[in-house]
Protein backbone atom coordinates (compact mmCIF):
# COMPACT_ATOMS: atom_id res chain seq x y z
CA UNK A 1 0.00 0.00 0.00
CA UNK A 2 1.48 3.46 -0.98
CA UNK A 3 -0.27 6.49 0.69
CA UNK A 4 0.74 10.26 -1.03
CA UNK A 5 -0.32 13.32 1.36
CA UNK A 6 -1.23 16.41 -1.13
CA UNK A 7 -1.13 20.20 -0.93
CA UNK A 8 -2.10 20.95 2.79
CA UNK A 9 -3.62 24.77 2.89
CA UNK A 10 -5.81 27.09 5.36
CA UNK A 11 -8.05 29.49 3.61
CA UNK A 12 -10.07 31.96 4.82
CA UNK A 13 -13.39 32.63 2.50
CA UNK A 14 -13.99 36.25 2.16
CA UNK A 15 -17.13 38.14 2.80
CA UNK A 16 -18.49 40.25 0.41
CA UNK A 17 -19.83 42.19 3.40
CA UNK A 18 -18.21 45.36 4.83
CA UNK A 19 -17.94 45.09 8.69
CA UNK A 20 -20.23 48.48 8.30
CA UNK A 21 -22.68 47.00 6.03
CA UNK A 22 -22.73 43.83 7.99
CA UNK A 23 -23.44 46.80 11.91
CA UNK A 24 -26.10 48.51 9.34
CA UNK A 25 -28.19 44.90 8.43
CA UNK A 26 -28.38 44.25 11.97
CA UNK A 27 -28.77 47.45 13.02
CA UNK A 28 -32.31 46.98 11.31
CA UNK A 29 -32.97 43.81 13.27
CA UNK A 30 -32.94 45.30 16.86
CA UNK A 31 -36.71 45.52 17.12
CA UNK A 32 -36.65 42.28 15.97
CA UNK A 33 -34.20 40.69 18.65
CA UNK A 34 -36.69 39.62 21.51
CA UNK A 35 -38.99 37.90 19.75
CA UNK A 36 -42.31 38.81 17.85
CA UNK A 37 -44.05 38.51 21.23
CA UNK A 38 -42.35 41.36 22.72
CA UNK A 39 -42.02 43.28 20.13
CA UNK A 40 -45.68 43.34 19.79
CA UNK A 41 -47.40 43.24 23.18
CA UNK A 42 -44.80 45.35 24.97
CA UNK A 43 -43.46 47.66 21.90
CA UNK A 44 -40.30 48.28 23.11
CA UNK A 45 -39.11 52.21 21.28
CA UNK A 46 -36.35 52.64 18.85
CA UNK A 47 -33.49 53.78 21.12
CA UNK A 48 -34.84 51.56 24.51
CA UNK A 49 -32.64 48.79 22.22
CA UNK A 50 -29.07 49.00 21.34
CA UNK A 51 -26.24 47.02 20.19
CA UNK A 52 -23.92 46.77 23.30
CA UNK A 53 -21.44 44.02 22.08
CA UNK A 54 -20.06 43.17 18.70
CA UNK A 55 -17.76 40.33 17.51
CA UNK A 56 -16.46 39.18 14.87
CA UNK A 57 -14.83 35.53 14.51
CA UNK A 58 -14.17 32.96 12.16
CA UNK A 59 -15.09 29.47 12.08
CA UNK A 60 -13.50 26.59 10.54
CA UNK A 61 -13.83 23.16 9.09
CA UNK A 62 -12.45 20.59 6.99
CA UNK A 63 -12.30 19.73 3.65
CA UNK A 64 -9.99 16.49 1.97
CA UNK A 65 -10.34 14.42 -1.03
CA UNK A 66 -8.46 11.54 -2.44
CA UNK A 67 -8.34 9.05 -4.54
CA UNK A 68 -7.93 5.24 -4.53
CA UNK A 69 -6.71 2.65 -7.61
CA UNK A 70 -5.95 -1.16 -7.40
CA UNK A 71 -4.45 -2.50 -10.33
CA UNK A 72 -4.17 -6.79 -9.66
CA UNK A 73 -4.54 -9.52 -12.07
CA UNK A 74 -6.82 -12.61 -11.23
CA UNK A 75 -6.95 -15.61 -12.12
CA UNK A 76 -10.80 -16.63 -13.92
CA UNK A 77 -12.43 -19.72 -15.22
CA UNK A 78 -14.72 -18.54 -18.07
CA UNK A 79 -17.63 -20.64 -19.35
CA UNK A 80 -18.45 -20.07 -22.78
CA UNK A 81 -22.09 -21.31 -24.39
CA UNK A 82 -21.80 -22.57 -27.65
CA UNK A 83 -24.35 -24.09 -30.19
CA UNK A 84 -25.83 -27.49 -29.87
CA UNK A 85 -24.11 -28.98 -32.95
CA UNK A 86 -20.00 -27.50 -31.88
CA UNK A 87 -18.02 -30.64 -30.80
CA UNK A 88 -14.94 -28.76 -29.80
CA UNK A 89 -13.29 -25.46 -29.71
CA UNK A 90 -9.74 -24.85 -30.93
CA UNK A 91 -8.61 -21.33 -29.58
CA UNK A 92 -5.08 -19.84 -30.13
CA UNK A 93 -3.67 -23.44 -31.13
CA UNK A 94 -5.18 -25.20 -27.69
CA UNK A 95 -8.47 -27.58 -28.07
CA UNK A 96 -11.11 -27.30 -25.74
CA UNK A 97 -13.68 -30.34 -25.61
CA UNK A 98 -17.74 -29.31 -25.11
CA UNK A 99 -19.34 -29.62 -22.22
CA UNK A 100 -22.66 -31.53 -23.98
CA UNK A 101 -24.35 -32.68 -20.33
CA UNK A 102 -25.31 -28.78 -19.75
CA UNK A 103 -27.34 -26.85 -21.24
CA UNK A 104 -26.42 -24.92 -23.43
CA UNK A 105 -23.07 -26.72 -24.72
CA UNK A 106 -20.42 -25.13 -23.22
CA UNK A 107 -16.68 -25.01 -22.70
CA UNK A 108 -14.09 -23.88 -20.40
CA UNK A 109 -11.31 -21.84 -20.40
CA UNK A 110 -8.87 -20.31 -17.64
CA UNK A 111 -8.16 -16.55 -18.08
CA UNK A 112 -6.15 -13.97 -16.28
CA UNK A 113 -7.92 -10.76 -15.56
CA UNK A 114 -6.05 -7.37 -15.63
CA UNK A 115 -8.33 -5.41 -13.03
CA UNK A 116 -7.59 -1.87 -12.50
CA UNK A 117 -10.67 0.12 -9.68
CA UNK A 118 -10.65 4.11 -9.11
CA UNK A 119 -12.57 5.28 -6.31
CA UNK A 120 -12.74 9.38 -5.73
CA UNK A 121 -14.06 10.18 -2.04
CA UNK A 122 -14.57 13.74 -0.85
CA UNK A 123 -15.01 14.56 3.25
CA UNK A 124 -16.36 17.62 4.58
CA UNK A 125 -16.08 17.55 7.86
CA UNK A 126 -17.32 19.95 10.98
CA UNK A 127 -14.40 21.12 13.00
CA UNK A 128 -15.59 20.07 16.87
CA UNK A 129 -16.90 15.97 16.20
CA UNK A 130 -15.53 15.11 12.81
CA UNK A 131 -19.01 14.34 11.60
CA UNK A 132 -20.00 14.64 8.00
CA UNK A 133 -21.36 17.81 6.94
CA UNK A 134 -22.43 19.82 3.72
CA UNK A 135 -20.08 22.76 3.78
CA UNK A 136 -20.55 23.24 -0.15
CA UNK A 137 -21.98 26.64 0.32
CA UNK A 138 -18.62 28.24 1.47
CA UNK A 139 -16.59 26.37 -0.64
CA UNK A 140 -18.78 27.42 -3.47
CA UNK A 141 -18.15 31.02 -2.87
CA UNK A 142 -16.17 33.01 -5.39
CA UNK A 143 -13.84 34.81 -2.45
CA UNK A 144 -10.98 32.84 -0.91
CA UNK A 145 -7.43 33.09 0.07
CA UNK A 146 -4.92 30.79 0.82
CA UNK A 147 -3.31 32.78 4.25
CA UNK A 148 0.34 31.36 6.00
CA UNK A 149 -1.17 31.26 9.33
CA UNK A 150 -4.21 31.76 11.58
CA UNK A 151 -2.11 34.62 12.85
CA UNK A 152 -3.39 36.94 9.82
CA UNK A 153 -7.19 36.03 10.52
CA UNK A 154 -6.65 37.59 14.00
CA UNK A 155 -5.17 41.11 12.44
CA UNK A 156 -8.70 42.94 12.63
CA UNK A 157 -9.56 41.51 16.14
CA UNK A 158 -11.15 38.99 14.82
CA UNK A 159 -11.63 35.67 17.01
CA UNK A 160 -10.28 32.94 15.57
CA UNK A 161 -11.84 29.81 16.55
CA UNK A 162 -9.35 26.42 16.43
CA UNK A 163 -10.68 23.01 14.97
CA UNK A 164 -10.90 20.27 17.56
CA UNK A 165 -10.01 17.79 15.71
CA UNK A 166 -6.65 18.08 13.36
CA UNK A 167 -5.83 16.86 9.59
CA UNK A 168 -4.81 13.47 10.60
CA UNK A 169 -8.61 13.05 11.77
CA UNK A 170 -9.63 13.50 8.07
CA UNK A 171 -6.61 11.78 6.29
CA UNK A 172 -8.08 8.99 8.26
CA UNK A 173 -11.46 8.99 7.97
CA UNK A 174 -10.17 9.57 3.75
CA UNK A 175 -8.06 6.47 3.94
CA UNK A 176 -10.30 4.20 5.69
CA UNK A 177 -13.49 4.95 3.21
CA UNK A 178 -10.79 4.05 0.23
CA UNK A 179 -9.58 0.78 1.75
CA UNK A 180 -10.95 -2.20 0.19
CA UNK A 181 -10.00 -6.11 0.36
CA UNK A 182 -9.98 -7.55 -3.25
CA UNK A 183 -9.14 -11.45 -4.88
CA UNK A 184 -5.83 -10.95 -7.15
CA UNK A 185 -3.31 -13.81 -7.31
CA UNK A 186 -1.29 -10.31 -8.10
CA UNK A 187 -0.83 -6.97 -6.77
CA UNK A 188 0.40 -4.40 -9.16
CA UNK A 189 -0.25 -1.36 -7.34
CA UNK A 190 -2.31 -0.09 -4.64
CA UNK A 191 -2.01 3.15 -3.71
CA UNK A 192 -4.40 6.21 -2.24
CA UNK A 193 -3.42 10.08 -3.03
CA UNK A 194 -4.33 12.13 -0.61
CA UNK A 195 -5.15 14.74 -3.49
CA UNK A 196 -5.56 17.84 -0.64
CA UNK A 197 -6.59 19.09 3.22
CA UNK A 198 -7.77 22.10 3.42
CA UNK A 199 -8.69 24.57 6.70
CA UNK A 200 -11.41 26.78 5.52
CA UNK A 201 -11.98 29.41 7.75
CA UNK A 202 -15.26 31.31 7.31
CA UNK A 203 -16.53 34.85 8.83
CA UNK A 204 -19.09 35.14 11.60
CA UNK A 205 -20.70 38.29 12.90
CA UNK A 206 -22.09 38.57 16.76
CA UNK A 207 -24.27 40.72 17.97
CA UNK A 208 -25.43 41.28 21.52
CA UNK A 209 -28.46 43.30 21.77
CA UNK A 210 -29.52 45.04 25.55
CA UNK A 211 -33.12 46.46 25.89
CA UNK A 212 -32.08 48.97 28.25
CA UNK A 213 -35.29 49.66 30.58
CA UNK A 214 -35.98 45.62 30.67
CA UNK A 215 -32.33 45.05 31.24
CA UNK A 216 -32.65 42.13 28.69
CA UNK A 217 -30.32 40.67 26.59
CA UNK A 218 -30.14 38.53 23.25
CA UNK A 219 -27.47 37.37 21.11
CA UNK A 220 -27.87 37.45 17.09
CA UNK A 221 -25.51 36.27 14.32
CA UNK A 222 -24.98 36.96 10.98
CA UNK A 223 -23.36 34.96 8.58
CA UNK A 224 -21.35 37.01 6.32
CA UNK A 225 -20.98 34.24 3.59
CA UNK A 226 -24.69 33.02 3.39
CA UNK A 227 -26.06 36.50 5.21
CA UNK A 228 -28.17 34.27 6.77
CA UNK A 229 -28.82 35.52 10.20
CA UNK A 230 -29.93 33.17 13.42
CA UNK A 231 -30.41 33.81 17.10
CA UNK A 232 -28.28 32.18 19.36
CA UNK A 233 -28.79 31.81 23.16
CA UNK A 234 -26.16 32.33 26.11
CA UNK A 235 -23.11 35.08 25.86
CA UNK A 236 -20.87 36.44 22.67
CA UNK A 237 -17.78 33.30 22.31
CA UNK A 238 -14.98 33.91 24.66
CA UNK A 239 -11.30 34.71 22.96
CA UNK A 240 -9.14 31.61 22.86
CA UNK A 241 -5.97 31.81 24.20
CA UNK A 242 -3.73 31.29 21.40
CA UNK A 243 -4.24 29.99 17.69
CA UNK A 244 -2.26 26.85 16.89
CA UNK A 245 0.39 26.56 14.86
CA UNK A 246 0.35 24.99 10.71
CA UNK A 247 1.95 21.89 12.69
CA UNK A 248 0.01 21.18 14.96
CA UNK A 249 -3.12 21.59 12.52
CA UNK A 250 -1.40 19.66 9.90
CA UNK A 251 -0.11 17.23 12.29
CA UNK A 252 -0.03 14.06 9.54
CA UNK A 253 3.00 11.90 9.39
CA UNK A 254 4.44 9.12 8.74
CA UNK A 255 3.93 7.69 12.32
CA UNK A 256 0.46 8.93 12.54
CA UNK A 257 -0.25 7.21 8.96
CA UNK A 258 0.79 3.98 10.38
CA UNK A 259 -1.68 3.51 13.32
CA UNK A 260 -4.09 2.95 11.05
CA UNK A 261 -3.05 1.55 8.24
CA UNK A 262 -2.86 -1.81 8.90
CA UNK A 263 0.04 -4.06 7.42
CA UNK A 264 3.98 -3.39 7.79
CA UNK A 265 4.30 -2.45 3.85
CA UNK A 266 2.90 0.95 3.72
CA UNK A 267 5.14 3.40 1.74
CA UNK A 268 4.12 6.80 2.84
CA UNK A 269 5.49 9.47 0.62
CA UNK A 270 4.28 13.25 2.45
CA UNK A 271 4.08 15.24 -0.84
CA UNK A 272 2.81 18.02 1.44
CA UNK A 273 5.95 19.14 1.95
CA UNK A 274 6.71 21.80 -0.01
CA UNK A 275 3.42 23.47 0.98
CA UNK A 276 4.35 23.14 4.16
CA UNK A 277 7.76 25.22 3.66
CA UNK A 278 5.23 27.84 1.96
CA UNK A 279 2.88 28.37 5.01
CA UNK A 280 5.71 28.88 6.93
C-alpha cells in the first residue's frame, strides 16, 4: 500500500460584506431581537434597544479528497455457451472439448484478468466531532485566500476559533473509506493520493443586543458568507488563548499514517511538503 499526502492549505473565505454594512443589516434587526411577542405586546421604542457588544470571529472546518486505484490480475475460469451442434473449440492453437451434459453446450477456459478500480471520495467535515457535513456553500463562494497562518485572521480583532479535531482526523477517515479487500493472485499497485486538506476558515458576525429599561439581553448572528442571520442563546464566544500553529493543525506523518493503516508495507510518501515550507 502506498499512501501520497497532497497540498495541505488554510483558507479563509472572504465576505463580500463590509464590517459596516454587515453593523447597518443588523442594526435593522434590533426591534426584531426579543422575539415577535415582545415586540408586539410590549413595543419596546427605537433607542430603549441598542447594540452593546459586537464580535467578529471565524469558524473553521475541513475539507480532503483523495483518490484510490488497485491494479491486480486474477486468475478466472470462463464458461463459454456454444451451439448445440459445436463438438470442440480450438482457440489460439489449444483444443477445448464441449461440455454436452449442460445446457447450453459449453466449454471452459482459464483466463487472467487485468483489473484496474478508481474510487474518488470527498469529506467535509465539521471542526468540533468530525461528523459529515455539507459545507458546499462556502466552498462554493467566489472569495478565498490561501493565508500562512491563523495569525493573519486575528489582524482585525477577529476571534479565531481552532478546529478540535486536526488533519490526521480526516486523512483517516479519507483512507479508511478508500480501503478495500480484493481477490488478485497479483498486486500491481495499490495506492491512495491524498489529493488535498484544506482549513477553511469562514466569517461570523455577533451581535449582543440590551433592551435597556428591561435590562434584557439577546445574542444574534450573521453569517457574512450566506447573510443568513440566526439567534443564538447564552453570551458572545470567549477569545481563545492562542491559535495553533500549521503543525500542529497539519499534524499528519508518517507515524500517525501507520496507526491505522494496517500491514507493515505501507510506503508513505508526504508530498505536502513543499506546501508546508510555503505556510511557513
Amino acid at each position: 500500500m502506498e499512501i501520497n499526502l497532497g497540498e495541505e492549505k488554510i483558507i479563509e473565505i472572504v465576505s463580500p460584506y463590509s464590517a459596516s454594512e454587515v453593523h447597518e443589516r443588523m442594526l435593522g434587526k434590533k426591534m426584531d431581537a426579543f422575539g415577535a411577542l415582545a415586540k408586539l405586546m410590549q413595543r419596546p421604542r427605537w433607542d430603549e434597544i441598542v447594540i452593546s457588544n459586537t464580535q467578529k470571529r471565524y469558524e473553521p472546518f475541513w475539507f480532503g479528497s483523495a483518490i484510490a486505484r488497485f491494479s491486480y490480475d486474477r486468475r478466472h475460469r470462463y464458461t463459454v455457451p456454444v451451439a448445440h451442434e459445436v463438438e470442440s473449440i480450438t482457440l489460439h492453437d489449444q483444443d477445448y472439448p464441449v461440455q454436452r451434459e449442460k445446457t447450453p453446450p459449453s466449454f471452459t477456459i482459464e483466463a487472467v484478468e487485468h483489473c484496474i478500480e478508481e474510487t474518488r471520495r470527498e469529506l467535509m467535515l465539521d471542526p468540533v466531532r468530525g461528523d459529515d457535513r455539507d459545507y458546499s456553500r462556502y466552498t462554493a463562494a467566489p472569495n478565498k485566500q490561501v493565508i500562512a497562518s491563523l495569525d493573519m485572521l486575528e489582524q482585525d480583532g477577529a476571534l479565531v476559533v481552532p478546529p478540535e479535531v486536526r488533519s490526521s482526523f480526516l486523512v483517516r477517515r479519507l483512507v479508511q473509506t478508500l480501503m478495500k479487500t480484493f481477490q488478485a493472485d497479483a498486486v500491481n499497485e495499490e495506492r491512495i493520493d491524498i489529493d488535498y486538506v484544506y482549513l477553511y476558515y469562514r466569517p461570523i458576525y455577533a451581535f449582543e443586543y440590551h433592551w435597556v429599561s428591561k435590562d434584557k439581553r439577546a445574542i444574534w448572528e450573521f453569517d457574512a458568507i450566506t447573510a443568513d442571520v440566526q439567534t443564538e442563546g447564552g453570551q458572545i464566544k470567549r477569545q481563545v488563548n492562542a491559535v495553533l500553529a500549521n503543525d500542529a493543525l497539519f499534524d499528519v506523518g508518517t507515524d500517525a499514517i501507520s496507526t491505522f493503516v494496517p500491514g507493515s508495507g505501507v510506503a508513505i510518501k508526504l508530498g505536502r511538503l513543499a506546501a508546508r515550507k510555503a505556510l511557513k
